[in-house]
Protein backbone atom coordinates (compact mmCIF):
# COMPACT_ATOMS: atom_id res chain seq x y z
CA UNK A 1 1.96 44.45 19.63
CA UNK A 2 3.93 42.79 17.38
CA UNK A 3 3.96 44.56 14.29
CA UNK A 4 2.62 48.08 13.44
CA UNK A 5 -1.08 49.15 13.49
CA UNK A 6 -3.01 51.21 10.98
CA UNK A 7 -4.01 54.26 12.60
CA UNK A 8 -7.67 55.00 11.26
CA UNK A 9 -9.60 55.55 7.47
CA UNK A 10 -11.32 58.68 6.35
CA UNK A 11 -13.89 59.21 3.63
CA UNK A 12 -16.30 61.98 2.80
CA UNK A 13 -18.69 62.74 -0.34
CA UNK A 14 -20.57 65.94 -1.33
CA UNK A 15 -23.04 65.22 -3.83
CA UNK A 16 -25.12 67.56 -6.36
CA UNK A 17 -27.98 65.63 -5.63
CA UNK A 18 -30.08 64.30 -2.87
CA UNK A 19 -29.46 60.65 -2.67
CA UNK A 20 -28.23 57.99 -0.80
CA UNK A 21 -24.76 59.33 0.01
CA UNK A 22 -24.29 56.95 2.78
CA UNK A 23 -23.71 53.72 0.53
CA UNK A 24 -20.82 55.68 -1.16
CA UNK A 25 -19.15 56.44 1.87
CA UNK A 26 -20.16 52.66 3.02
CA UNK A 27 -17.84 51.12 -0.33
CA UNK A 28 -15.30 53.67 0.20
CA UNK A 29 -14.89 52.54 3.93
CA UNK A 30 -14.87 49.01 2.64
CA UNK A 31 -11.76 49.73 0.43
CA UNK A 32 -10.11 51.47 3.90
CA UNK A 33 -10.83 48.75 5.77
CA UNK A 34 -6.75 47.90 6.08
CA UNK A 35 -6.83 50.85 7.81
CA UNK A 36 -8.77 50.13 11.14
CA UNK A 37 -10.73 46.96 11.94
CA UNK A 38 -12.15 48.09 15.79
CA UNK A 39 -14.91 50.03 14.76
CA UNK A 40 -16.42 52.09 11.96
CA UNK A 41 -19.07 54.65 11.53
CA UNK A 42 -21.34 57.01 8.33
CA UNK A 43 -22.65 60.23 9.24
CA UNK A 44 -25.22 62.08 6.76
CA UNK A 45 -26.32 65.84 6.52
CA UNK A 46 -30.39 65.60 6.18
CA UNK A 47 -32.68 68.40 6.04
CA UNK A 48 -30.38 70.92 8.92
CA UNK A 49 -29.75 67.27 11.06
CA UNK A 50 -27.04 65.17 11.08
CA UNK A 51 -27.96 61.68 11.34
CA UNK A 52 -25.06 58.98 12.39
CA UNK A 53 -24.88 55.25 12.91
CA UNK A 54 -21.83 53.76 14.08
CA UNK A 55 -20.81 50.68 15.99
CA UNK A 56 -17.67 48.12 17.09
CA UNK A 57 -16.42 45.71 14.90
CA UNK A 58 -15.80 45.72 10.92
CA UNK A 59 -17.55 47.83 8.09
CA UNK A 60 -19.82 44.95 6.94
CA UNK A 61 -20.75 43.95 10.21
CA UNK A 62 -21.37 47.22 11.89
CA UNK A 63 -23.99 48.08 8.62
CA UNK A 64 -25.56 44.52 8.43
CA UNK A 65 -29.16 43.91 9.31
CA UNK A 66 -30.44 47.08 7.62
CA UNK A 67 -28.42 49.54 9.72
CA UNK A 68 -27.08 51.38 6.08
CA UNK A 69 -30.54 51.31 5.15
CA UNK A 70 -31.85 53.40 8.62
CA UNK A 71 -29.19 56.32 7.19
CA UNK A 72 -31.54 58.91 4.86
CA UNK A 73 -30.86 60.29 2.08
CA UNK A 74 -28.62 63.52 1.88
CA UNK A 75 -26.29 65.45 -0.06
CA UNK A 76 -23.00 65.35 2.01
CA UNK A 77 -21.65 62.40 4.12
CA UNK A 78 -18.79 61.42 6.25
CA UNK A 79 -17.38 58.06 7.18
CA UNK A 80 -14.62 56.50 9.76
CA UNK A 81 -12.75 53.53 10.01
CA UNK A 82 -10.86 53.46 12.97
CA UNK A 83 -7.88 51.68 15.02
CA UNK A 84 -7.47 52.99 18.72
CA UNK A 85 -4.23 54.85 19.15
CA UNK A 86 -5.32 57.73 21.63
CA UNK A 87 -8.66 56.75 23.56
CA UNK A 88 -10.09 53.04 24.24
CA UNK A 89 -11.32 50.46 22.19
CA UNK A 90 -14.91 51.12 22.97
CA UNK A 91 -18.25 51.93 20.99
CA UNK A 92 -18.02 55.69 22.80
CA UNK A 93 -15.24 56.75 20.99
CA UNK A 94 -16.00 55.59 17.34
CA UNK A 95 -16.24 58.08 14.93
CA UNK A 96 -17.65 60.38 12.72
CA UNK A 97 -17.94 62.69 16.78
CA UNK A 98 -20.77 64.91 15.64
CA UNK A 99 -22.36 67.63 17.61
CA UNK A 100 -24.24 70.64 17.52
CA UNK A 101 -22.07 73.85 18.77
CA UNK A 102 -21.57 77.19 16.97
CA UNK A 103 -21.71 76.64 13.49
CA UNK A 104 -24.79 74.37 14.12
CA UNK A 105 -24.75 70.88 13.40
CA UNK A 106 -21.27 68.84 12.94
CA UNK A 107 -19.18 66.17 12.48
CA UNK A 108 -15.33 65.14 12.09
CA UNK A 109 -13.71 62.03 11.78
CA UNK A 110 -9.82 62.08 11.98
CA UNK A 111 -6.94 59.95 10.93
CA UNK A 112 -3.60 60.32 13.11
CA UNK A 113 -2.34 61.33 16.15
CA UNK A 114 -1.82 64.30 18.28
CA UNK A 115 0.95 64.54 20.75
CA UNK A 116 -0.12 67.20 22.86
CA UNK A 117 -4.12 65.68 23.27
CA UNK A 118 -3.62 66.04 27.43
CA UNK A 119 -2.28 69.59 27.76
CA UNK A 120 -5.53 70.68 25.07
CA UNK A 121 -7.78 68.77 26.72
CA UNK A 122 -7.07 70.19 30.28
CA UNK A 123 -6.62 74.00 29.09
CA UNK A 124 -10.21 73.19 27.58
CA UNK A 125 -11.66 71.76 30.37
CA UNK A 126 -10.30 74.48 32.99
CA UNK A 127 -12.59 76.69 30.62
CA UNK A 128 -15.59 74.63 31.08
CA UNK A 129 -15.32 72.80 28.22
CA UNK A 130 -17.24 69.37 28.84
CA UNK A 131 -15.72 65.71 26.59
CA UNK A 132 -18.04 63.06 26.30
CA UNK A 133 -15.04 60.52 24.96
CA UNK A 134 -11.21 59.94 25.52
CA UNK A 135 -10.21 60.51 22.27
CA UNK A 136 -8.00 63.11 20.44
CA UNK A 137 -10.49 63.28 17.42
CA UNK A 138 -13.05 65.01 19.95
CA UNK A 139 -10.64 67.42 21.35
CA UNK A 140 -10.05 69.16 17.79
CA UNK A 141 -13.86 69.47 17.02
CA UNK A 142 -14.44 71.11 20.69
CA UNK A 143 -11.66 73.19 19.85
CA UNK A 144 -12.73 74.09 16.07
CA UNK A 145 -15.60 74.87 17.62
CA UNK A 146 -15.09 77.16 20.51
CA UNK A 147 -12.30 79.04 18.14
CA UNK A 148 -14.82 79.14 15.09
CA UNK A 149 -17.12 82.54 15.90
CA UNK A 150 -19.81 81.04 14.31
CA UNK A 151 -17.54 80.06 10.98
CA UNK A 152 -15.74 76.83 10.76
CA UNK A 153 -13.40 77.69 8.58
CA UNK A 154 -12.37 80.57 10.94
CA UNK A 155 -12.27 78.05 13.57
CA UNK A 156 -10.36 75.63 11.61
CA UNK A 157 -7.36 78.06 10.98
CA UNK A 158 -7.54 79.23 14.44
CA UNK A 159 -7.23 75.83 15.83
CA UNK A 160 -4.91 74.07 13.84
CA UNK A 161 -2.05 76.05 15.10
CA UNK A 162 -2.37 74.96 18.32
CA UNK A 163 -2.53 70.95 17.20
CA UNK A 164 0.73 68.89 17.27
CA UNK A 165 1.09 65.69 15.64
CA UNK A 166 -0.45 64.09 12.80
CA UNK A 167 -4.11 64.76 11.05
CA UNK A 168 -6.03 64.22 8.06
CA UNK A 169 -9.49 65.70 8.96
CA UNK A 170 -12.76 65.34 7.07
CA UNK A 171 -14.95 67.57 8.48
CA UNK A 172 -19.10 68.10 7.62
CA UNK A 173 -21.43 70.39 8.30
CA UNK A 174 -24.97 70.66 7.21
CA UNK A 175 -23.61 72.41 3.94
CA UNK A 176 -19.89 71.63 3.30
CA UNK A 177 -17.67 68.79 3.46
CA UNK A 178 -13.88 70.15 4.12
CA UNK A 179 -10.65 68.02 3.79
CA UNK A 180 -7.95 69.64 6.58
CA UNK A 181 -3.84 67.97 6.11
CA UNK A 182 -1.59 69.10 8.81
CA UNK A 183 1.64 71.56 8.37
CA UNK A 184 3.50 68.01 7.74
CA UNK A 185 1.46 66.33 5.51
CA UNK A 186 2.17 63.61 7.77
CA UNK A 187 -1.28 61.20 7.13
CA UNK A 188 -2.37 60.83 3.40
CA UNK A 189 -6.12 62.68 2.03
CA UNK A 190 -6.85 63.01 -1.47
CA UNK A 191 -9.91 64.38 -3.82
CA UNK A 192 -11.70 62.35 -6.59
CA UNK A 193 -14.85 63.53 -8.16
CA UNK A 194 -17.23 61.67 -10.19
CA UNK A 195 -19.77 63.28 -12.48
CA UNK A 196 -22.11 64.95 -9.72
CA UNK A 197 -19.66 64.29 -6.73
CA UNK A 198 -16.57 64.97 -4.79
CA UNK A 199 -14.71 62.23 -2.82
CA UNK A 200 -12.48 63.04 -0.09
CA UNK A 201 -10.48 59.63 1.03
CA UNK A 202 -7.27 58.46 3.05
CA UNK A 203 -6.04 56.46 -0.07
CA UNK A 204 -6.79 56.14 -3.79
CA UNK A 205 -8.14 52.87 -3.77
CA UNK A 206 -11.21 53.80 -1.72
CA UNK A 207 -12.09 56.57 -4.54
CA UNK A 208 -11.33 53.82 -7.38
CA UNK A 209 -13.84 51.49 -5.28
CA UNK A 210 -16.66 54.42 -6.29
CA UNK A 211 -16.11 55.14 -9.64
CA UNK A 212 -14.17 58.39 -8.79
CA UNK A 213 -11.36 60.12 -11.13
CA UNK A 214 -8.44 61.23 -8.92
CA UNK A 215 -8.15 64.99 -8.88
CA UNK A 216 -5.27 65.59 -6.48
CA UNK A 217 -3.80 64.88 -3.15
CA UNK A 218 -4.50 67.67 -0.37
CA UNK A 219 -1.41 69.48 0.53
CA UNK A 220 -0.15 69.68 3.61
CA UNK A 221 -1.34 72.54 5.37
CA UNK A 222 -4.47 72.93 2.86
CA UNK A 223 -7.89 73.34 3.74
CA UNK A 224 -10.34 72.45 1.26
CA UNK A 225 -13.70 73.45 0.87
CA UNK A 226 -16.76 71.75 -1.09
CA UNK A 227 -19.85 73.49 -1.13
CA UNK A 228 -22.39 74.70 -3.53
CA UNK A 229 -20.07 76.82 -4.99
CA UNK A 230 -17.56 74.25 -5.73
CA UNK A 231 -13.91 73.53 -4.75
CA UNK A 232 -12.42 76.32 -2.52
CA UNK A 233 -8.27 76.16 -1.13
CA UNK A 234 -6.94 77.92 1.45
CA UNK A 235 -3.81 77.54 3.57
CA UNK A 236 -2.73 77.80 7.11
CA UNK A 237 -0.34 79.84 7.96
CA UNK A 238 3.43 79.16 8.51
CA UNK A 239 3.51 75.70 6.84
CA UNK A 240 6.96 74.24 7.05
CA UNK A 241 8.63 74.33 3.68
CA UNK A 242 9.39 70.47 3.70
CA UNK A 243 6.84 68.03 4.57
CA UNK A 244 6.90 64.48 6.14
CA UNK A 245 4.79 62.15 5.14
CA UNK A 246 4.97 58.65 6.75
CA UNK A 247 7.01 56.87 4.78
CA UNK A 248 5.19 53.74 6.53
CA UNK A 249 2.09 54.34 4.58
CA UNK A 250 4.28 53.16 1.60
CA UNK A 251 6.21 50.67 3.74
CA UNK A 252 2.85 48.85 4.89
CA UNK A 253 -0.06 50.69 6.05
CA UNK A 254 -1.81 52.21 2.88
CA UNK A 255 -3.11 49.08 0.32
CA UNK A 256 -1.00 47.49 -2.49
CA UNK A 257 -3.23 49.63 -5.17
CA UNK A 258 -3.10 53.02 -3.99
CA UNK A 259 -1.11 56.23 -5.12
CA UNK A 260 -0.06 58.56 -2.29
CA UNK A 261 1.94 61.62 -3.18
CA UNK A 262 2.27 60.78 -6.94
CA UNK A 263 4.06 57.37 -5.39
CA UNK A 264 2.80 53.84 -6.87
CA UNK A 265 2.70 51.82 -3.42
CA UNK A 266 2.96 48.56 -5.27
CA UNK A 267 5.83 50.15 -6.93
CA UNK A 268 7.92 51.48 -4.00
CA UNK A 269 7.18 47.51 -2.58
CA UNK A 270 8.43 45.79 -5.36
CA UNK A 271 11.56 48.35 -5.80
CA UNK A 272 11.94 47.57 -2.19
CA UNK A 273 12.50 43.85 -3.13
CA UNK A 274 15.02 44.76 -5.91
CA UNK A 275 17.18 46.71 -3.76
CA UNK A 276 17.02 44.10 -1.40
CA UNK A 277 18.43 41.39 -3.75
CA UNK A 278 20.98 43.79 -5.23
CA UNK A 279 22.49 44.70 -1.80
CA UNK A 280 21.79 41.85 0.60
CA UNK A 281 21.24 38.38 -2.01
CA UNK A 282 21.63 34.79 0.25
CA UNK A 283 22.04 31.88 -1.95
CA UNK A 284 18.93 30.02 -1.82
CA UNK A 285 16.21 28.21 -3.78
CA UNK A 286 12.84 30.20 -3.61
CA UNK A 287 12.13 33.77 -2.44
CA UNK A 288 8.61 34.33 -0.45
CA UNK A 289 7.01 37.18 1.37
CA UNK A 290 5.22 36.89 4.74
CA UNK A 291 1.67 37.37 3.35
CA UNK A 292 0.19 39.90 2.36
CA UNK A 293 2.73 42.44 3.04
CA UNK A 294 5.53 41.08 1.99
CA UNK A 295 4.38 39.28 -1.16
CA UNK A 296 4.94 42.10 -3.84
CA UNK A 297 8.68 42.84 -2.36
CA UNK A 298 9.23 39.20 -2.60
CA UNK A 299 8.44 39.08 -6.29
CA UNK A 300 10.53 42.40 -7.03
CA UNK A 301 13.58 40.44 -5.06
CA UNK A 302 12.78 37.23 -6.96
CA UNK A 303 12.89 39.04 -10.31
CA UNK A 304 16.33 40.71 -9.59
CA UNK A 305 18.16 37.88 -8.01
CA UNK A 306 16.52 35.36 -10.45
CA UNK A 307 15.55 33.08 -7.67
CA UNK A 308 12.23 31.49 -7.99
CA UNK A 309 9.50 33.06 -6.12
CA UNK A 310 6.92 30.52 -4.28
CA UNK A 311 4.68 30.68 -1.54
CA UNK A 312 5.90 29.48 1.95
CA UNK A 313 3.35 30.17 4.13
CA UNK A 314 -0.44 29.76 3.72
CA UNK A 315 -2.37 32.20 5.03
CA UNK A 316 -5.77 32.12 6.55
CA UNK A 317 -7.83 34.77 4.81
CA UNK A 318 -11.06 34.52 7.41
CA UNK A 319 -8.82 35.44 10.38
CA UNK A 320 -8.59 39.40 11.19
CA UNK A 321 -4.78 40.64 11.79
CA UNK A 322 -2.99 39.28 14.92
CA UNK A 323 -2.56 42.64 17.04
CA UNK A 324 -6.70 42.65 17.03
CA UNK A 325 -6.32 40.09 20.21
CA UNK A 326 -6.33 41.56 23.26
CA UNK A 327 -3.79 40.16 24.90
CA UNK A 328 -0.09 39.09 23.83
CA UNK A 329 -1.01 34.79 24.37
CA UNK A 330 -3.67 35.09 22.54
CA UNK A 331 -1.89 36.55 19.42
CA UNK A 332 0.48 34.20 19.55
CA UNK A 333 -2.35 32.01 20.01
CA UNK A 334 -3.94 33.20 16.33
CA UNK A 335 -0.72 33.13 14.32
CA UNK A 336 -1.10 29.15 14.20
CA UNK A 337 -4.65 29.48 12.96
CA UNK A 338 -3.58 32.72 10.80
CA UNK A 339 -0.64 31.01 9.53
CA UNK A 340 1.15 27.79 8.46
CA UNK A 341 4.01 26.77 6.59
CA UNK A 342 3.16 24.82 2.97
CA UNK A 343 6.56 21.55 3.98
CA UNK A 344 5.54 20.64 0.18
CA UNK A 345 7.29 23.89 -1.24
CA UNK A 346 10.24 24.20 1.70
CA UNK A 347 10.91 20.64 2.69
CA UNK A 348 14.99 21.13 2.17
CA UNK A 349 15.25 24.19 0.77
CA UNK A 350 17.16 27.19 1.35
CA UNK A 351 13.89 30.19 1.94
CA UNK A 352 14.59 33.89 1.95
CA UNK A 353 11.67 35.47 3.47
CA UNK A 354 11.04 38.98 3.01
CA UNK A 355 9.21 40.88 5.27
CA UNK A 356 8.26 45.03 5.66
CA UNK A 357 9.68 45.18 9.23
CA UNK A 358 10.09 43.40 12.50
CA UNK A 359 8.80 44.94 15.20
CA UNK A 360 8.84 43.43 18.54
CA UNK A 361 9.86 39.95 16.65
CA UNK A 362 7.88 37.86 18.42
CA UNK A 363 5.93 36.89 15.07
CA UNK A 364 9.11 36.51 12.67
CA UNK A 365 11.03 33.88 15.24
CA UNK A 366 7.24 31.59 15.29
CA UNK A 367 7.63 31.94 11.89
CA UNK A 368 11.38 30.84 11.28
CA UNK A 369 9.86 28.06 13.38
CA UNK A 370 7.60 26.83 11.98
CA UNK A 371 9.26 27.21 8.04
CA UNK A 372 12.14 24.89 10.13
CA UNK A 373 9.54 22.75 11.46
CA UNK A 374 8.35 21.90 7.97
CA UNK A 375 11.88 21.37 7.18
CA UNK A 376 13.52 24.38 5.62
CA UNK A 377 17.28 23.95 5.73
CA UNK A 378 17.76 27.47 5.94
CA UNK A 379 16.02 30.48 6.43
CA UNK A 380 17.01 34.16 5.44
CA UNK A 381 15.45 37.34 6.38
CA UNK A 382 15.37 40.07 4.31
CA UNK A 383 13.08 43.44 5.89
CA UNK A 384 11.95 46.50 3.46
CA UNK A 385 12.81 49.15 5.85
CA UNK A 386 15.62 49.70 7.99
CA UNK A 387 15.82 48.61 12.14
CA UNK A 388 12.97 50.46 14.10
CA UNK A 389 15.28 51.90 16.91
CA UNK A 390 12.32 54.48 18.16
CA UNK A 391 8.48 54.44 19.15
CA UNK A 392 6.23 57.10 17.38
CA UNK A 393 3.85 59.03 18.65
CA UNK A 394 2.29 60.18 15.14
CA UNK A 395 -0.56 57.58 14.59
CA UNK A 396 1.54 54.66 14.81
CA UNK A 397 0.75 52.82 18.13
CA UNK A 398 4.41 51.93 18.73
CA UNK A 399 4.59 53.66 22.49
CA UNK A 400 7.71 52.88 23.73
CA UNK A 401 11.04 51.37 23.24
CA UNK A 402 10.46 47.91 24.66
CA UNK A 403 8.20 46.87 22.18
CA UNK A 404 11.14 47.19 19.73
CA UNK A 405 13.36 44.51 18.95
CA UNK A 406 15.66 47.12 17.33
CA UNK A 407 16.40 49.31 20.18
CA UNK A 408 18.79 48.26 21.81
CA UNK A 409 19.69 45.74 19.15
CA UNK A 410 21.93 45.37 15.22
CA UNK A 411 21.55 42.87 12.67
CA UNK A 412 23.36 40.28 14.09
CA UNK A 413 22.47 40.12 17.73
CA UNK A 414 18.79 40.46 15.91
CA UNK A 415 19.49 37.25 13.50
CA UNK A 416 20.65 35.39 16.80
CA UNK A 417 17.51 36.25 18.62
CA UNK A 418 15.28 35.32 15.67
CA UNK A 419 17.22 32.14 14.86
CA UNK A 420 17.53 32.94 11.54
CA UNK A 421 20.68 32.06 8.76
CA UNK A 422 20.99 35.95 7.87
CA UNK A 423 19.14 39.27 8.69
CA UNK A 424 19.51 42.17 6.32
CA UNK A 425 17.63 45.64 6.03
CA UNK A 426 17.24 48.09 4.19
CA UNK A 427 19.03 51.60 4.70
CA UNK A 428 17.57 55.07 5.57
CA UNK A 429 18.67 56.18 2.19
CA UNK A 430 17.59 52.97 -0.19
CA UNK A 431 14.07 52.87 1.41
CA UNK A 432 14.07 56.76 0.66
CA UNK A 433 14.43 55.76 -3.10
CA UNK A 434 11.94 52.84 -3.43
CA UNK A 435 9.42 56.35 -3.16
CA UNK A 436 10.97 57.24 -6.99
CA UNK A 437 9.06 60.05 -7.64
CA UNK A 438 7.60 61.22 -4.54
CA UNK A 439 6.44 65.14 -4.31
CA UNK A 440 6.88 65.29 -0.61
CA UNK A 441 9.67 64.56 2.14
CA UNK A 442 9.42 62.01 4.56
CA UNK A 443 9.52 61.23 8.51
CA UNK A 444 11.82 58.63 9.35
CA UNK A 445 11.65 59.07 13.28
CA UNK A 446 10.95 55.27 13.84
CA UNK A 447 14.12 54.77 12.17
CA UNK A 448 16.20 57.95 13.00
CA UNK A 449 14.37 59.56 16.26
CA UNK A 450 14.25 62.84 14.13
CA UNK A 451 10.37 63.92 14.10
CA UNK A 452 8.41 67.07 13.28
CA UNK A 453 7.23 67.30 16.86
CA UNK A 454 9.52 66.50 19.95
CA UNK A 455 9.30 62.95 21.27
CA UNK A 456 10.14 63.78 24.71
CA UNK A 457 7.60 61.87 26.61
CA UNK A 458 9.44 58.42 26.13
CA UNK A 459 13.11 59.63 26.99
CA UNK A 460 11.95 58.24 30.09
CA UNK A 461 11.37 54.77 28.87
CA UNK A 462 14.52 54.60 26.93
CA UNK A 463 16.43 55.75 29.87
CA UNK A 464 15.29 53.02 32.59
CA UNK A 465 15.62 50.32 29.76
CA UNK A 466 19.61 51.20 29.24
């Protein structure tokens, strides 16, 4: 729990022809695999059926041994990468959930978080509703369902008022493929097409993976429809004049390569690294970037401050991300495999590290450790964000407020726990302009406790902590 976790990955394809859809869906999932390593799963409309394989463990692994090859071919397909946030980590609550109800055969796979999954699931099941897994994603197709008349897109705009939190949906049945954003735009979805097909994704690097041209993102609120016909937009009702996307997507969840909300993520991460050395510079001898996420801030500091940039930790590129361990040990465990310090480059020097956030901290003080250990003189922190002083309850699985380091703690009392030289951050407002550009607003709740929906479930926590 020791830094934040992707919530899931969503891709979809409607295709003029009858072909194998599923391998599409299979590379796009591949480029969203950042976005949820537990499990991952391709569903395919054939001839009125829906026909589904999915299974525990990464994209590769879960389709090896012929298991892409058992999916037929079809003209529309869904797929789901997928990190646990509400429900288990089990094989019964991967996604695409697909299901035959009103409007015949379906499925829906779901990135983000609701908030108010419990008091939906119970009204539903007082009415004889019936769940076959623990997770939110399930409780918005019953309810599409049971609200659609026959029609999903009735039941889509009849249930989405009732949904709080965040989700990108990508929804198929055994003739359209729809793309659903919330009121908030909270979760990324755009649309690519390529000359007989239309790609619905999570990011712009999974459509880029199959050849796709970038159309547009989905607004929040929108409702897109692909069928024969073509490309059809509608709207809920009462969407919120400002939006707020997750600035975290830009901050560290969505890939280096991607474009979300006319923002350049590599861009907003390397501006992140100017501001960093214009505001907060240390006197040093080499600038580096706790890899991966850190790297392209660390270059954009290294650039401003004129401060070489070198690598200062190795990284292990066959071992998955540490929160994947099931327990705490253990991923403290798998940071010295994941991880080690290169003593050639900071044997005596003076390192500035630059990281996207700290979360609980446990991983940043190893770290300090082990840069020391190889004989760093000193060692300065530098974060792309600001403190993360609140959980979130919008896809983020940050639950409460004693996972954070920043709580109930500033800068210095942070530096002193780390054992760093220096800590610095970045403020509300400077991370706000590394997104030069951006067509949306943002939620900064993590940083400022000010959501779209009410956090009141963890007042609690915060209380018997103070």
């Amino acid at each position: 729990m020791d830094e934040f976790h992707e919530e899931c990955g969503v891709f979809g394809v409607y295709s003029q022809e009858n072909r194998d859809v599923a391998h599409t869906v299979y590379y796009g999932l591949y480029a969203l695999q950042h976005r949820g390593q537990e499990s991952a799963g391709i569903a395919v409309a054939y001839a009125d059926k829906i026909i589904y394989h999915k299974g525990m463990g990464l994209v590769a692994d879960v389709f090896a041994g012929g298991n892409l090859e058992t999916l037929p071919e079809g003209d529309i397909a869904i797929g789901h990468v997928r990190y646990s946030v509400t429900g288990a980590s089990q094989l019964l609550n991967a996604q695409p959930v697909v299901f035959t109800g009103k409007c015949g055969k379906m499925a829906l796979a779901h990135n983000g978080n609701l908030s108010n999954t419990k008091q939906l699931r119970d009204e539903m099941i007082a009415n004889n509703a019936v769940f076959q897994t623990t997770i939110d994603s399930e409780v918005i197709a019953v309810m599409i369902n049971s609200m659609s008349d026959g029609d999903i897109l009735t039941g889509i705009k009849r249930a989405c008022p009732k949904l709080k939190g965040s989700y990108a949906l990508v929804i198929m049945t055994a003739d359209k493929l729809i793309a659903v954003r919330d009121p908030f735009g909270i979760r990324p979805l755009c649309i690519g097409s390529t000359a007989s097909d239309v790609i619905v994704a999570s990011e712009t690097c999974a459509l880029d993976a199959v050849g796709a041209n970038f159309i547009r993102d989905v607004k929040p609120g929108e409702i897109v429809v692909v069928d024969s016909e073509g490309i059809h937009s509608s709207f809920m009702d009462d969407v919120p004049e400002k939006s707020r996307m997750c600035i975290f997507e830009y901050v560290y969840f969505a890939r280096t390569d991607s474009v979300l909300d006319g923002v350049s993520v590599y861009e907003a991460r390397k501006e992140a690294g100017r501001l960093l050395a214009r505001h907060y510079p240390a006197e040093a001898d080499l600038v580096s970037g706790v890899p991966d996420s850190g790297n392209v801030a660390a270059r954009g500091y290294a650039e401003e401050s004129g401060i070489p940039f070198a690598e200062a930790l190795a990284k292990n590129r066959y071992v998955g991300r540490t929160f994947i361990q099931p327990d705490q040990r253990q991923r403290e465990n798998s940071l010295n495999v994941k991880m080690n310090a290169l003593r050639s480059n900071v044997a005596g020097k003076r390192v500035i590290i630059i990281d996207d956030s700290i979360v609980r901290g446990t991983t940043m003080r190893r770290i300090i450790k082990m840069l020391r250990n190889a004989g760093a003189s000193e060692v300065h922190i530098r974060v792309c964000s600001p403190i993360i002083k609140h959980p979130c309850h919008l896809g983020i699985d940050i639950q409460t407020y004693s996972q954070l380091i920043g709580a109930y703690n500033n800068e210095r009392q942070i530096c002193e726990s780390l054992g760093a030289d220096s800590v610095k951050y970045l403020t509300i407002n400077q991370l706000v302009k590394t997104c030069k550009g951006a067509n949306v607003d943002f939620c900064l709740g993590c940083f400022n406790g000010e959501y779209p929906y009410p956090l009141d479930g963890y007042e609690a926590d915060k209380l018997k902590l103070e």
